[in-house]
N, C-alpha and C. Protein backbone atom coordinates (compact mmCIF):
# COMPACT_ATOMS: atom_id res chain seq x y z
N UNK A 1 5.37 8.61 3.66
CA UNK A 1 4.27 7.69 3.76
C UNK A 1 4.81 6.33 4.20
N UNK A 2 3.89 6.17 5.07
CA UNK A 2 4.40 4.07 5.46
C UNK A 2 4.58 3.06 4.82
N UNK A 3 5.01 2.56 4.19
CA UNK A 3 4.80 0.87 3.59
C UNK A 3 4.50 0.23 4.83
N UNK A 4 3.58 -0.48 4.25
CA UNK A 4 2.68 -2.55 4.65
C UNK A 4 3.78 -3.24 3.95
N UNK A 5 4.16 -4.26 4.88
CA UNK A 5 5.15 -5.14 4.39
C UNK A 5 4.80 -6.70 4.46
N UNK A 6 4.40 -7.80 3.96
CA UNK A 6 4.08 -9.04 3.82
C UNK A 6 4.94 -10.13 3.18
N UNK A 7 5.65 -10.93 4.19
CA UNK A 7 6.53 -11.40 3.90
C UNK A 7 5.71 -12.78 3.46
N UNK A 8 5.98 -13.80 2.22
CA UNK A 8 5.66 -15.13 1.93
C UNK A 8 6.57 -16.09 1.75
N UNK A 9 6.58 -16.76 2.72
CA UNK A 9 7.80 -18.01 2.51
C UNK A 9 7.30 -18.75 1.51
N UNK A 10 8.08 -19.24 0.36
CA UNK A 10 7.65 -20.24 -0.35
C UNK A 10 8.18 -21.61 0.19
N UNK A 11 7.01 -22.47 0.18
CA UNK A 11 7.50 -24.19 0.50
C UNK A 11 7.25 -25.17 -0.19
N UNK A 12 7.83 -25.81 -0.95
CA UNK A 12 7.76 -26.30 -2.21
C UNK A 12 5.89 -27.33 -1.54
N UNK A 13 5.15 -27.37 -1.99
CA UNK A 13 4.05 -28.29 -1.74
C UNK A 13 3.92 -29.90 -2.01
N UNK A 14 3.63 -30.68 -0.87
CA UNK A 14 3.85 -32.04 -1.64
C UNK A 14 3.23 -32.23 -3.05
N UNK A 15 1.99 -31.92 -3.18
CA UNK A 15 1.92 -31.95 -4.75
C UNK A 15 1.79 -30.60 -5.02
N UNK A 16 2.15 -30.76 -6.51
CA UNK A 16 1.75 -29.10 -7.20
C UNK A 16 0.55 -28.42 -7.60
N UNK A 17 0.29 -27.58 -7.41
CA UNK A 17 -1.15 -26.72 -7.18
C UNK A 17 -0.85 -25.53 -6.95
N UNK A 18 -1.63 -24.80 -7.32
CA UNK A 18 -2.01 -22.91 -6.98
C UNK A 18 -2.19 -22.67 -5.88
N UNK A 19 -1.50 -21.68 -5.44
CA UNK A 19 -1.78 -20.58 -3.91
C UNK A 19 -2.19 -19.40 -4.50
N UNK A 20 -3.29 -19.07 -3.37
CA UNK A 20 -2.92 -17.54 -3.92
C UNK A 20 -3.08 -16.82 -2.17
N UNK A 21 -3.19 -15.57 -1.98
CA UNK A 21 -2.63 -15.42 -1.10
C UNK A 21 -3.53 -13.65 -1.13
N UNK A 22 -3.71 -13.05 -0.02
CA UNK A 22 -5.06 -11.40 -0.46
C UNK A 22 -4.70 -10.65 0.61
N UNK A 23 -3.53 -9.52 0.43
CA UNK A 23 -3.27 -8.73 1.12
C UNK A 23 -3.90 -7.25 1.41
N UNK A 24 -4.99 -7.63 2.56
CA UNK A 24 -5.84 -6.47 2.16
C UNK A 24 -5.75 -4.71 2.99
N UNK A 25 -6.45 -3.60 2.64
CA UNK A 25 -6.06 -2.81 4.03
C UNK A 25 -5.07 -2.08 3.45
N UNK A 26 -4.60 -1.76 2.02
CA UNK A 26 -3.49 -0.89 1.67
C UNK A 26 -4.00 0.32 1.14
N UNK A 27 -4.11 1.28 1.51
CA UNK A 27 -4.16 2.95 1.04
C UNK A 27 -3.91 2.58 -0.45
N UNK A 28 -5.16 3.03 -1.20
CA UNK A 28 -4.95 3.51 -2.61
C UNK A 28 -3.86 4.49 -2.94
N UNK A 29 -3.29 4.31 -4.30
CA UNK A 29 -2.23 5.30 -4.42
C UNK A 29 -2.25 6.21 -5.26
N UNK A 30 -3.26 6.13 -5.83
CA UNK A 30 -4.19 6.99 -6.88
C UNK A 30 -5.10 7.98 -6.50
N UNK A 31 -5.92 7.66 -5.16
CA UNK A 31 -6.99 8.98 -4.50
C UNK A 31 -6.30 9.43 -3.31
N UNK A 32 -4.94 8.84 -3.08
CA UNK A 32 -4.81 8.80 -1.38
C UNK A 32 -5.53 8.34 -0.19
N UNK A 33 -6.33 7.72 -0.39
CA UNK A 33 -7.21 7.28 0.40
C UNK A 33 -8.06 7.97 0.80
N UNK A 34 -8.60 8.49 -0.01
CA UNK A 34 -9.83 10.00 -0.25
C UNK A 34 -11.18 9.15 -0.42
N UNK A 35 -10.93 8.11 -2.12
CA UNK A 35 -11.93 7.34 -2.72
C UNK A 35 -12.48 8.35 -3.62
N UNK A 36 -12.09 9.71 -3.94
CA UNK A 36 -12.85 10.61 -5.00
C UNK A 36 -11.93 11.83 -5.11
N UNK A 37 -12.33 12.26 -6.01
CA UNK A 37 -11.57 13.59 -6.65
C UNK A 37 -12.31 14.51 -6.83
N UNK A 38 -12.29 15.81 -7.10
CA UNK A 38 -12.69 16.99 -7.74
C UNK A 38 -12.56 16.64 -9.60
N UNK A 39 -13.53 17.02 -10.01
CA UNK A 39 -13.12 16.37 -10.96
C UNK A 39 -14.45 17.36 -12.25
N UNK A 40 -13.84 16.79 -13.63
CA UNK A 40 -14.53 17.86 -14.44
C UNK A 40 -16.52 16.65 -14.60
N UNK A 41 -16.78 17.99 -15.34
CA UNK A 41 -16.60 19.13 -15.63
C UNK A 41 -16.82 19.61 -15.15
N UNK A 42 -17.15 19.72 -13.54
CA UNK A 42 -17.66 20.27 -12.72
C UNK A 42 -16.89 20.13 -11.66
N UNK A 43 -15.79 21.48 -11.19
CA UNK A 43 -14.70 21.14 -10.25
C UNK A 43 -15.17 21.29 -8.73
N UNK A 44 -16.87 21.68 -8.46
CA UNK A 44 -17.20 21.72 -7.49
C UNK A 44 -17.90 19.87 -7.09
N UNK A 45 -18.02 19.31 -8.40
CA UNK A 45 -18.65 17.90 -8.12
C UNK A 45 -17.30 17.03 -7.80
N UNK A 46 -17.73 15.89 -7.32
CA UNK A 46 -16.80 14.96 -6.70
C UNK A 46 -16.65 13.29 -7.74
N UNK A 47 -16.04 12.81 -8.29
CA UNK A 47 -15.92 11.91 -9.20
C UNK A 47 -14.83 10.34 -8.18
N UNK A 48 -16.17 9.06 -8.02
CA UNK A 48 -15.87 8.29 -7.96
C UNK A 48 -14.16 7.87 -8.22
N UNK A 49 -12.90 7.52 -7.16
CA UNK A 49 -11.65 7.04 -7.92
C UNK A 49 -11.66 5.53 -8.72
N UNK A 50 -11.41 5.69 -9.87
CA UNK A 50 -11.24 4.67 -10.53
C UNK A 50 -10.79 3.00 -10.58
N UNK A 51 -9.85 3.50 -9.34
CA UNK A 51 -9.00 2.24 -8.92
C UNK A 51 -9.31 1.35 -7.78
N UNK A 52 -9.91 2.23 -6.84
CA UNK A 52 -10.55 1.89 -5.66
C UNK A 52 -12.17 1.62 -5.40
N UNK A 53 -12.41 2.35 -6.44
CA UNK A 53 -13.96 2.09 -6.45
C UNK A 53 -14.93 3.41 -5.30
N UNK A 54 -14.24 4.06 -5.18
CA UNK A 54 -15.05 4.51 -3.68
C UNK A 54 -14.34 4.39 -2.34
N UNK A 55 -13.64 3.19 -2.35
CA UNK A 55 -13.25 2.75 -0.78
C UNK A 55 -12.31 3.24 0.08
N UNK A 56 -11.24 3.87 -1.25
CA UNK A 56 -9.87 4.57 -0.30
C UNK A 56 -9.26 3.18 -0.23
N UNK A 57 -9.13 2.10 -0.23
CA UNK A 57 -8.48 0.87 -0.46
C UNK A 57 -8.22 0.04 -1.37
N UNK A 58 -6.97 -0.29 -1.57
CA UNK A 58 -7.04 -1.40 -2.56
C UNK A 58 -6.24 -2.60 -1.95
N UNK A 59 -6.34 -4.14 -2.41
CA UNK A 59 -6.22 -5.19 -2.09
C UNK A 59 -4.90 -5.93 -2.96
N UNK A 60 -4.04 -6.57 -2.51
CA UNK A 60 -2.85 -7.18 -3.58
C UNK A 60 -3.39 -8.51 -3.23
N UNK A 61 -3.56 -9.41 -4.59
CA UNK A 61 -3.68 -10.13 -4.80
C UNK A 61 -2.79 -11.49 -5.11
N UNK A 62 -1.86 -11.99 -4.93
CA UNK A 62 -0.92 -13.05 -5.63
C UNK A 62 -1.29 -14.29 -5.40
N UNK A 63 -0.73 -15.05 -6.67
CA UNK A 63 -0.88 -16.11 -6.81
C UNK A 63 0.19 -16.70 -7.29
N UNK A 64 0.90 -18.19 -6.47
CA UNK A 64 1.79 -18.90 -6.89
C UNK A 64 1.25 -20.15 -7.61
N UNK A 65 2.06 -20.25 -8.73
CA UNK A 65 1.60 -21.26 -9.78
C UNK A 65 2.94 -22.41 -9.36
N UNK A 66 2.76 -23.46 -9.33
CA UNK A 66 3.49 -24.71 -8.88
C UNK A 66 3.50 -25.35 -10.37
N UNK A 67 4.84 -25.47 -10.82
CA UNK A 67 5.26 -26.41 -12.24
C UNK A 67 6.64 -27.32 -11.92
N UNK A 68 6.48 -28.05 -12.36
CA UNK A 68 8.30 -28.84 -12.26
C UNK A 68 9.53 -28.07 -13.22
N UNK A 69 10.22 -27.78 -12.56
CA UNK A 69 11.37 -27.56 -12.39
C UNK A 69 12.18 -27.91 -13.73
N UNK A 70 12.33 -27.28 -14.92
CA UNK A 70 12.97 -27.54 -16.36
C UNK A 70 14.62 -27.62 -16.18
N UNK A 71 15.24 -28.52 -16.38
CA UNK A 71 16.37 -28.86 -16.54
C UNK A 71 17.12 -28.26 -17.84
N UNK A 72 18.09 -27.77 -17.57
CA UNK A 72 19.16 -27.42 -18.08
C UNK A 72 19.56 -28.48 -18.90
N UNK A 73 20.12 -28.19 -20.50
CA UNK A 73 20.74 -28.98 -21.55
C UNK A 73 21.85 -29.29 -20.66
N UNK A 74 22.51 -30.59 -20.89
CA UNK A 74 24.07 -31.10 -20.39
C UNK A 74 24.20 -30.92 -19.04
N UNK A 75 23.05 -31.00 -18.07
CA UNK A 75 23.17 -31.32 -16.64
C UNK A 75 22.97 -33.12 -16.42
């Protein structure tokens, strides 16, 4: 199977504040990108995937949190 690869440079921001950042378009890894299963109790019915919702996709989400920088005792 392929990996999606998304590279994020971090750059320190003149002031500090939240990024976040929505990598979308990645094959669920739970239905295969089906969006449903065979599923009970009825192995001829089809059961919504849990993770995806239906879509066969899921989305990575990150977020960088910006704090100052804690100094080391005896620097």
């Amino acid at each position: 199977m392929s990996e999606k690869q998304t590279i994020i440079n971090l750059v320190a921001p003149g002031r500090l504040h939240n990024e976040g950042f929505v990598s979308k378009g990645h094959v669920c890894g739970y239905c295969r990108g089906k969006g449903w299963f065979y599923g009970p109790p009825n192995k001829d019915e089809t059961v919504i995937c849990p993770d995806c919702g239906g879509t066969g996709e899921v989305m990575a989400v990150v977020t960088v949190e910006w704090k100052p920088a804690m100094k080391e005792e005896g620097t």
